[in-house]
PDB file of N, CA and C in Angstrom:
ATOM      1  N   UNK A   1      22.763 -18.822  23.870  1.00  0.00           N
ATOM      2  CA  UNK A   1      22.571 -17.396  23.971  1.00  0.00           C
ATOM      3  C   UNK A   1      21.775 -16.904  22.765  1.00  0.00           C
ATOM      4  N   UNK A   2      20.927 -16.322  23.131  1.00  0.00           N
ATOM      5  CA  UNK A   2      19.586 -15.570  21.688  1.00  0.00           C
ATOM      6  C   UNK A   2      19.793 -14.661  21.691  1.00  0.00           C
ATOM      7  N   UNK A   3      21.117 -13.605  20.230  1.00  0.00           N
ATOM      8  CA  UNK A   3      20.931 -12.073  20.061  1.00  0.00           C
ATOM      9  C   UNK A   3      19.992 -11.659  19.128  1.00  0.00           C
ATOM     10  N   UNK A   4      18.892 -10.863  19.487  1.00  0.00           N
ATOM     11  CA  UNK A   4      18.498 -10.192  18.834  1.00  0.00           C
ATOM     12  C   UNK A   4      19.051  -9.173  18.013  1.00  0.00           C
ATOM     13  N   UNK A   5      18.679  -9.966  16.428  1.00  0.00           N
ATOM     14  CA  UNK A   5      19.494  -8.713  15.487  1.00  0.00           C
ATOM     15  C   UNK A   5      18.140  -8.120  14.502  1.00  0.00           C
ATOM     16  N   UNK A   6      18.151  -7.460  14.687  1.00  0.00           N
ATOM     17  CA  UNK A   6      17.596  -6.212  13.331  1.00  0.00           C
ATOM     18  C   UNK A   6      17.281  -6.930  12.019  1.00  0.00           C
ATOM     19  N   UNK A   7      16.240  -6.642  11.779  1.00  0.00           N
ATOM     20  CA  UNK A   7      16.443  -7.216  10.308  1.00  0.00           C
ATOM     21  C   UNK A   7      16.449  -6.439   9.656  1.00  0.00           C
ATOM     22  N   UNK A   8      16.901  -6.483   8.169  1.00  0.00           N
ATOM     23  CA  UNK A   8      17.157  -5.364   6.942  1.00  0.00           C
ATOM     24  C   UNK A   8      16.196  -5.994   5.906  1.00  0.00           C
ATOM     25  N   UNK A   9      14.704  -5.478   5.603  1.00  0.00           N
ATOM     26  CA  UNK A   9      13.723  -5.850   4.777  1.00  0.00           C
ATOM     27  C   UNK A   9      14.131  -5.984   2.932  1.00  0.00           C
ATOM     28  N   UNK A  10      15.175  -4.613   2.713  1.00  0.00           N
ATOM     29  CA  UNK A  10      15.937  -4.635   2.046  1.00  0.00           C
ATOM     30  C   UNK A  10      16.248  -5.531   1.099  1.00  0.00           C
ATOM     31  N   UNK A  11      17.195  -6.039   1.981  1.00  0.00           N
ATOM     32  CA  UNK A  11      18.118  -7.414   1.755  1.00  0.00           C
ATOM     33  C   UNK A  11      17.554  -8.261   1.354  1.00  0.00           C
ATOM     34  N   UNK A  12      16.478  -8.801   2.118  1.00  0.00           N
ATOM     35  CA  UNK A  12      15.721 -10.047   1.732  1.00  0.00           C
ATOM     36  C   UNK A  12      14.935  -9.737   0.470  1.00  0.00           C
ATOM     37  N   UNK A  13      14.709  -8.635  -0.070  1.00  0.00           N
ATOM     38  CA  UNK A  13      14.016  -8.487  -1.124  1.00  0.00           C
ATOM     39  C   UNK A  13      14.769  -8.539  -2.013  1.00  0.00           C
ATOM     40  N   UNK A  14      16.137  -8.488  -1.695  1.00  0.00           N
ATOM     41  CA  UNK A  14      17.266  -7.809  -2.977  1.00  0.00           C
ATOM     42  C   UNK A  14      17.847  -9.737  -3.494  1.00  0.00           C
ATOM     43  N   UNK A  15      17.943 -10.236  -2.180  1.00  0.00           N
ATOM     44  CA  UNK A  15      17.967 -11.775  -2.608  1.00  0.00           C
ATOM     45  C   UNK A  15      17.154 -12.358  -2.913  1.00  0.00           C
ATOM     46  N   UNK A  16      15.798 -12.340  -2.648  1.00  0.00           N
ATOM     47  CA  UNK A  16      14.921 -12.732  -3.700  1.00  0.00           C
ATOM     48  C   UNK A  16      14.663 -12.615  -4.838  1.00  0.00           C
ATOM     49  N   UNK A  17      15.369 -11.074  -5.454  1.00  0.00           N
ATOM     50  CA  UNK A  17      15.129 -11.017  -6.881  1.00  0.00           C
ATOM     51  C   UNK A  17      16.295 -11.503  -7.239  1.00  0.00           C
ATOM     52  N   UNK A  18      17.744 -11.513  -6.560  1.00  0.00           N
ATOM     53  CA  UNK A  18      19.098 -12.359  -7.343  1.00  0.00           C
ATOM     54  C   UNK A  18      18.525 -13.814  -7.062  1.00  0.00           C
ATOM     55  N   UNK A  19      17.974 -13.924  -6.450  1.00  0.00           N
ATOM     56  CA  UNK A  19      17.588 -15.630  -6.448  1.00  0.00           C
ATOM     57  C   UNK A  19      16.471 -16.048  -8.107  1.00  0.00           C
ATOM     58  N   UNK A  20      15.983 -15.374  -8.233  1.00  0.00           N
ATOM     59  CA  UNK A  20      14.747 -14.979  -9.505  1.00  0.00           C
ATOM     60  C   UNK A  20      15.646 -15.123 -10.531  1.00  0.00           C
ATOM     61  N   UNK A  21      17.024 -14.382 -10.917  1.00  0.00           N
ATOM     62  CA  UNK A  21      18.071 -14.453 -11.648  1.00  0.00           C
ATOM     63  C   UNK A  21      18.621 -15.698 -11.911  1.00  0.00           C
ATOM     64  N   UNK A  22      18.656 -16.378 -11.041  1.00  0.00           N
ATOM     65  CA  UNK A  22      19.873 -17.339 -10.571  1.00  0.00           C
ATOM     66  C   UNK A  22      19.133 -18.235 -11.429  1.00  0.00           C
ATOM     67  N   UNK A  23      17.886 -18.221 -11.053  1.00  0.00           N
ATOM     68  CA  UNK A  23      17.047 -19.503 -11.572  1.00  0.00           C
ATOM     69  C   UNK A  23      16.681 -19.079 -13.100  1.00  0.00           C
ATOM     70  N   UNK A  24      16.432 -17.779 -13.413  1.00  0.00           N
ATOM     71  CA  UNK A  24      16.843 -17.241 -14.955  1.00  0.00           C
ATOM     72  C   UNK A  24      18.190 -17.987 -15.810  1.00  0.00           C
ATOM     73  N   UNK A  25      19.012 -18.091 -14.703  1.00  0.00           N
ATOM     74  CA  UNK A  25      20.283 -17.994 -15.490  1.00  0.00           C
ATOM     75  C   UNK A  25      20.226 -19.977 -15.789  1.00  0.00           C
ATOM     76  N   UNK A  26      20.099 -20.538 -14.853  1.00  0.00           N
ATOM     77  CA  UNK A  26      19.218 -22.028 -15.313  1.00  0.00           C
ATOM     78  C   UNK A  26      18.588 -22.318 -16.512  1.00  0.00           C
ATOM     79  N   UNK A  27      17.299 -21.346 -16.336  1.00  0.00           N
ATOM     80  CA  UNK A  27      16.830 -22.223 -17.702  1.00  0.00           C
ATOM     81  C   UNK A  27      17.325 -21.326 -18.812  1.00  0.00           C
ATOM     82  N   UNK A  28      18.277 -20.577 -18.915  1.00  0.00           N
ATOM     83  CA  UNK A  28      19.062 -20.057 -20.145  1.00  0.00           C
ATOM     84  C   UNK A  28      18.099 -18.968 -21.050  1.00  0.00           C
ATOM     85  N   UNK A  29      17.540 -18.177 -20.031  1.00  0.00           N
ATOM     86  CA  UNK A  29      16.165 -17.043 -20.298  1.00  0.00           C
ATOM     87  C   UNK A  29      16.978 -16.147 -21.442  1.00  0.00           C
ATOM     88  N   UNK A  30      18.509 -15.611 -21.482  1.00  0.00           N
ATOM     89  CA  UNK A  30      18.821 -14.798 -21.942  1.00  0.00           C
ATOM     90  C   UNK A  30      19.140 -14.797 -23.180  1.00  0.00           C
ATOM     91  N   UNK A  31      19.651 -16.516 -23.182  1.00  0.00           N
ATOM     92  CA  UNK A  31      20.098 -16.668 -24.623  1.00  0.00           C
ATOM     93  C   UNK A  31      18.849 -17.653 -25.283  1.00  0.00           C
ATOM     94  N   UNK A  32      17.343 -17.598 -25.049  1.00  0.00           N
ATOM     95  CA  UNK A  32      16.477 -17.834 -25.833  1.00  0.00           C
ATOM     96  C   UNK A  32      15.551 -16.334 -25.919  1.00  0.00           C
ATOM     97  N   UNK A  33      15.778 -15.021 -25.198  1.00  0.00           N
ATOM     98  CA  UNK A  33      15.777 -14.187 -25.547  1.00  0.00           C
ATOM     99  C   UNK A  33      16.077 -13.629 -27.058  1.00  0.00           C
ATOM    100  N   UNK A  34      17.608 -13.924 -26.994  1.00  0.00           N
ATOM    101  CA  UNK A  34      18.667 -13.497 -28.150  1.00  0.00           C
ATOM    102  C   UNK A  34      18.314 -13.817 -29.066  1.00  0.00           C
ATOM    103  N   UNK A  35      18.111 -14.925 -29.418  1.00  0.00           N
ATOM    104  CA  UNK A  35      17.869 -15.890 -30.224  1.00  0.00           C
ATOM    105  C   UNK A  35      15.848 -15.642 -30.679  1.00  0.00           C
ATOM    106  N   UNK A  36      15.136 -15.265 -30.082  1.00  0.00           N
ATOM    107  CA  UNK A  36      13.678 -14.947 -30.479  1.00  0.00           C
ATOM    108  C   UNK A  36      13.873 -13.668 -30.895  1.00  0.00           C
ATOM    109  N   UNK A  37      15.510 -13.169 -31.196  1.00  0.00           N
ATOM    110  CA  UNK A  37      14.990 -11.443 -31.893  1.00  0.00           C
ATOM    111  C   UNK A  37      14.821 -10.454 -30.908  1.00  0.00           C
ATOM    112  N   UNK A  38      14.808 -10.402 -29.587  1.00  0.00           N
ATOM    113  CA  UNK A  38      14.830  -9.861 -28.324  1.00  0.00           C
ATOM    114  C   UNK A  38      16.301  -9.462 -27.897  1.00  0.00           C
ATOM    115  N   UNK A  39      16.638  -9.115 -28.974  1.00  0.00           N
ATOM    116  CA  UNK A  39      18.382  -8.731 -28.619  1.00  0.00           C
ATOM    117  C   UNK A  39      18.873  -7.610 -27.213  1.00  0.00           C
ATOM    118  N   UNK A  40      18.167  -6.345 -27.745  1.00  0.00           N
ATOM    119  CA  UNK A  40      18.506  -5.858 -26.563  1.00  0.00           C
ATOM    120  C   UNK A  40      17.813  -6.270 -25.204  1.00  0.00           C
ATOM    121  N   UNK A  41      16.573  -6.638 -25.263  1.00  0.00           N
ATOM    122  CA  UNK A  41      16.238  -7.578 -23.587  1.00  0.00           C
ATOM    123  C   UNK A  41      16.945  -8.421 -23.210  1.00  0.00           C
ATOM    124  N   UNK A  42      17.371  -9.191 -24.266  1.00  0.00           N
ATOM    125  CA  UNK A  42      18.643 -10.633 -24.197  1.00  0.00           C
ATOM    126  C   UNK A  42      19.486 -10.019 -23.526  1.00  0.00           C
ATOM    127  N   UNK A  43      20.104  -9.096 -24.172  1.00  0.00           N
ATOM    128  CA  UNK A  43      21.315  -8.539 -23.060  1.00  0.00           C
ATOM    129  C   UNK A  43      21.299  -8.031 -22.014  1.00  0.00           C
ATOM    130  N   UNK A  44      20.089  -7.223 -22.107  1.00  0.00           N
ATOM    131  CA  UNK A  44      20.022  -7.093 -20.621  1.00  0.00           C
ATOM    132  C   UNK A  44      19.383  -7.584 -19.194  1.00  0.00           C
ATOM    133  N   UNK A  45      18.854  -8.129 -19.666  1.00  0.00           N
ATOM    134  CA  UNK A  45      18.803  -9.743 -18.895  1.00  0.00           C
ATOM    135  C   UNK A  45      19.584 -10.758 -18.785  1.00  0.00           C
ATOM    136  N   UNK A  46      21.027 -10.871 -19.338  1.00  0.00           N
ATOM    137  CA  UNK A  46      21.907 -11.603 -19.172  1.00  0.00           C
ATOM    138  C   UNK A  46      22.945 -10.613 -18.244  1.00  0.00           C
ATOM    139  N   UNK A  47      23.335  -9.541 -18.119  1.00  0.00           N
ATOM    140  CA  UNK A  47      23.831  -8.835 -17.512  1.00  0.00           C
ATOM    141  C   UNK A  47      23.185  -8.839 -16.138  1.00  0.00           C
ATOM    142  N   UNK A  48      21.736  -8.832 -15.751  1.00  0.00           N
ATOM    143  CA  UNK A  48      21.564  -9.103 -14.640  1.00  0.00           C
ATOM    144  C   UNK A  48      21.493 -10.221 -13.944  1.00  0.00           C
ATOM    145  N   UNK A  49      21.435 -11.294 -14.858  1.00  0.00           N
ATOM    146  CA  UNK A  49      21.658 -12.660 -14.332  1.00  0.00           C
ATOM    147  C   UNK A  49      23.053 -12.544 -14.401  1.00  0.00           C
ATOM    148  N   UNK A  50      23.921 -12.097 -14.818  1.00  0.00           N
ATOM    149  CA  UNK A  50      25.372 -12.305 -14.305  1.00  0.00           C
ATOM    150  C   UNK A  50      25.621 -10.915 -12.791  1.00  0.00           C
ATOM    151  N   UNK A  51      24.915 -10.410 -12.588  1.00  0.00           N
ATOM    152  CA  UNK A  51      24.883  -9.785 -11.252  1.00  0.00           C
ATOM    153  C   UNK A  51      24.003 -10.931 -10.040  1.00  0.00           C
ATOM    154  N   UNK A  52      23.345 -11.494 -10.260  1.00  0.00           N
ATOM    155  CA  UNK A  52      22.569 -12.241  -9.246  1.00  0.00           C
ATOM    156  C   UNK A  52      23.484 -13.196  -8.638  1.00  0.00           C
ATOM    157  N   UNK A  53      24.284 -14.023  -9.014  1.00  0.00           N
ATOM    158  CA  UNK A  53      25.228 -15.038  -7.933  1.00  0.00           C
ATOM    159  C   UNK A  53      26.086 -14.210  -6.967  1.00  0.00           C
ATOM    160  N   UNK A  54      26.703 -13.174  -7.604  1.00  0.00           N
ATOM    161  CA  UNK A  54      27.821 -12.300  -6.909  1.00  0.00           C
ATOM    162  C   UNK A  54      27.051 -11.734  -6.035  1.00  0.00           C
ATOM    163  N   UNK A  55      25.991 -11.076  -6.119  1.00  0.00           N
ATOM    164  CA  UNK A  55      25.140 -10.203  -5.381  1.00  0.00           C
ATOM    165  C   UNK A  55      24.616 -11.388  -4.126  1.00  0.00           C
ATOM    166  N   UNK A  56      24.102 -12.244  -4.593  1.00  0.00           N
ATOM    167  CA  UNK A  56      23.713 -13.058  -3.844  1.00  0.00           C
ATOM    168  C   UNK A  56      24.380 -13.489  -2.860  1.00  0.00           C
ATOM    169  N   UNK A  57      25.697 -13.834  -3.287  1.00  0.00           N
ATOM    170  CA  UNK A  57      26.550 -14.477  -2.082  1.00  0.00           C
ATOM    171  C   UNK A  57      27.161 -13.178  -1.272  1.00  0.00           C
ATOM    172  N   UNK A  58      27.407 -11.724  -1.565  1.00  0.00           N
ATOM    173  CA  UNK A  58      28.281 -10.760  -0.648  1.00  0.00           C
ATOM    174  C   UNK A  58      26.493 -10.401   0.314  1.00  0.00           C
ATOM    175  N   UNK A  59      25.516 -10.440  -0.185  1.00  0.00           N
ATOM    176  CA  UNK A  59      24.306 -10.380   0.931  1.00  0.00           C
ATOM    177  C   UNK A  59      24.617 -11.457   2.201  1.00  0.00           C
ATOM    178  N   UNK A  60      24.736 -12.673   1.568  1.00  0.00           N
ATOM    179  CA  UNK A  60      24.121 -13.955   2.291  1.00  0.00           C
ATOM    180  C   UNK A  60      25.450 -14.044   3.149  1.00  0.00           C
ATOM    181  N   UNK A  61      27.007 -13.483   2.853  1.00  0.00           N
ATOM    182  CA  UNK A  61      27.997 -13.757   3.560  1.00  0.00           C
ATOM    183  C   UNK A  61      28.094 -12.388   4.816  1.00  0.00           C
ATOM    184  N   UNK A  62      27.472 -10.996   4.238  1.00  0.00           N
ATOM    185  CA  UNK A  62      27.286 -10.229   5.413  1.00  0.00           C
ATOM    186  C   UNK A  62      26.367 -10.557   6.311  1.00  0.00           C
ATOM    187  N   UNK A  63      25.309 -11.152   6.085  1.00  0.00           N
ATOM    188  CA  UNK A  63      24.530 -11.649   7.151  1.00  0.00           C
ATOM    189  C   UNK A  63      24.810 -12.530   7.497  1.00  0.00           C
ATOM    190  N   UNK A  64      25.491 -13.519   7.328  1.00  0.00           N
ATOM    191  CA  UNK A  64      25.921 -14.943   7.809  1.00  0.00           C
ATOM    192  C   UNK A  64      27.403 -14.310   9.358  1.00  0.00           C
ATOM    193  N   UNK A  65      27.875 -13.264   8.459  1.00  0.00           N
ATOM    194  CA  UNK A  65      29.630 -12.932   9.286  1.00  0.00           C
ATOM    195  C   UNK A  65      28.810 -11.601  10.333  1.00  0.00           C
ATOM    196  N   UNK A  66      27.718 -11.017  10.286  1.00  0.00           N
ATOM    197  CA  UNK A  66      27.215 -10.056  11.029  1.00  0.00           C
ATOM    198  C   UNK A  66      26.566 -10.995  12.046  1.00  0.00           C
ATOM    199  N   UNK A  67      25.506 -11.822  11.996  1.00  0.00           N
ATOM    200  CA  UNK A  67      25.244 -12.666  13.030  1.00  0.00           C
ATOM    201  C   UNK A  67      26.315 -13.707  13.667  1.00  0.00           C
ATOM    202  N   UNK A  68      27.584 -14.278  12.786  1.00  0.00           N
ATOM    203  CA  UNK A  68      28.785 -14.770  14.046  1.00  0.00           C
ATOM    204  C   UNK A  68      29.402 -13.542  14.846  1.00  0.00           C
ATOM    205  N   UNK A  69      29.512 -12.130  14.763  1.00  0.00           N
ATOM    206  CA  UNK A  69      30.023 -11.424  15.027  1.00  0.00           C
ATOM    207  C   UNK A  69      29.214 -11.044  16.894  1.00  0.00           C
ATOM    208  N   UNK A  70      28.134 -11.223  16.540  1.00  0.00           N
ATOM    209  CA  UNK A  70      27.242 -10.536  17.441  1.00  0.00           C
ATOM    210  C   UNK A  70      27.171 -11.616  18.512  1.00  0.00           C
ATOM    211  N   UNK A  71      27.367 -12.838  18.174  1.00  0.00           N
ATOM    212  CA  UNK A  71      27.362 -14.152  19.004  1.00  0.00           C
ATOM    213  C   UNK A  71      28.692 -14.226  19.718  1.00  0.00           C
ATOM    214  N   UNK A  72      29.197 -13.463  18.991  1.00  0.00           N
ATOM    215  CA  UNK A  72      30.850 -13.563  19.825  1.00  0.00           C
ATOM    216  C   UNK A  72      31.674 -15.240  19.024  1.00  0.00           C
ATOM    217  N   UNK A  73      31.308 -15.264  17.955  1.00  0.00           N
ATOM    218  CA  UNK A  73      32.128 -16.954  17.083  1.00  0.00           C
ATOM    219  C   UNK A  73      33.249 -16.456  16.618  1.00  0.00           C
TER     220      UNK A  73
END
């Protein structure tokens, strides 16, 4: 069975930039920030890399539980 669902342009943009984070938070962008004297960017760039996993996964789990919903799973 094929439901057509809606897409939310949104979303996909909003996980692409927590995905951008995620991979920030990898190579440790915030704390070689800190450390080059970039204190307040350091922090706040570590604050948003600590928003990008959480953000990431309540996107990827409403669209994952909105498309079983619509399938009837």
């Amino acid at each position: 069975m094929i439901v057509k669902m809606r897409q939310i342009p949104g979303f996909d943009l909003l996980k692409f930039i927590m995905s951008l984070f995620i991979v920030a938070v990898h190579m440790q962008l915030s704390d070689t920030l800190i450390v080059s004297n970039y204190l307040l960017l350091g922090r706040g760039v570590r604050t948003l890399q600590n928003l990008g996993v959480p953000t990431f996964f309540v996107i990827s789990s409403y669209l994952f539980f909105r498309k079983c919903y619509a399938v009837g799973v």
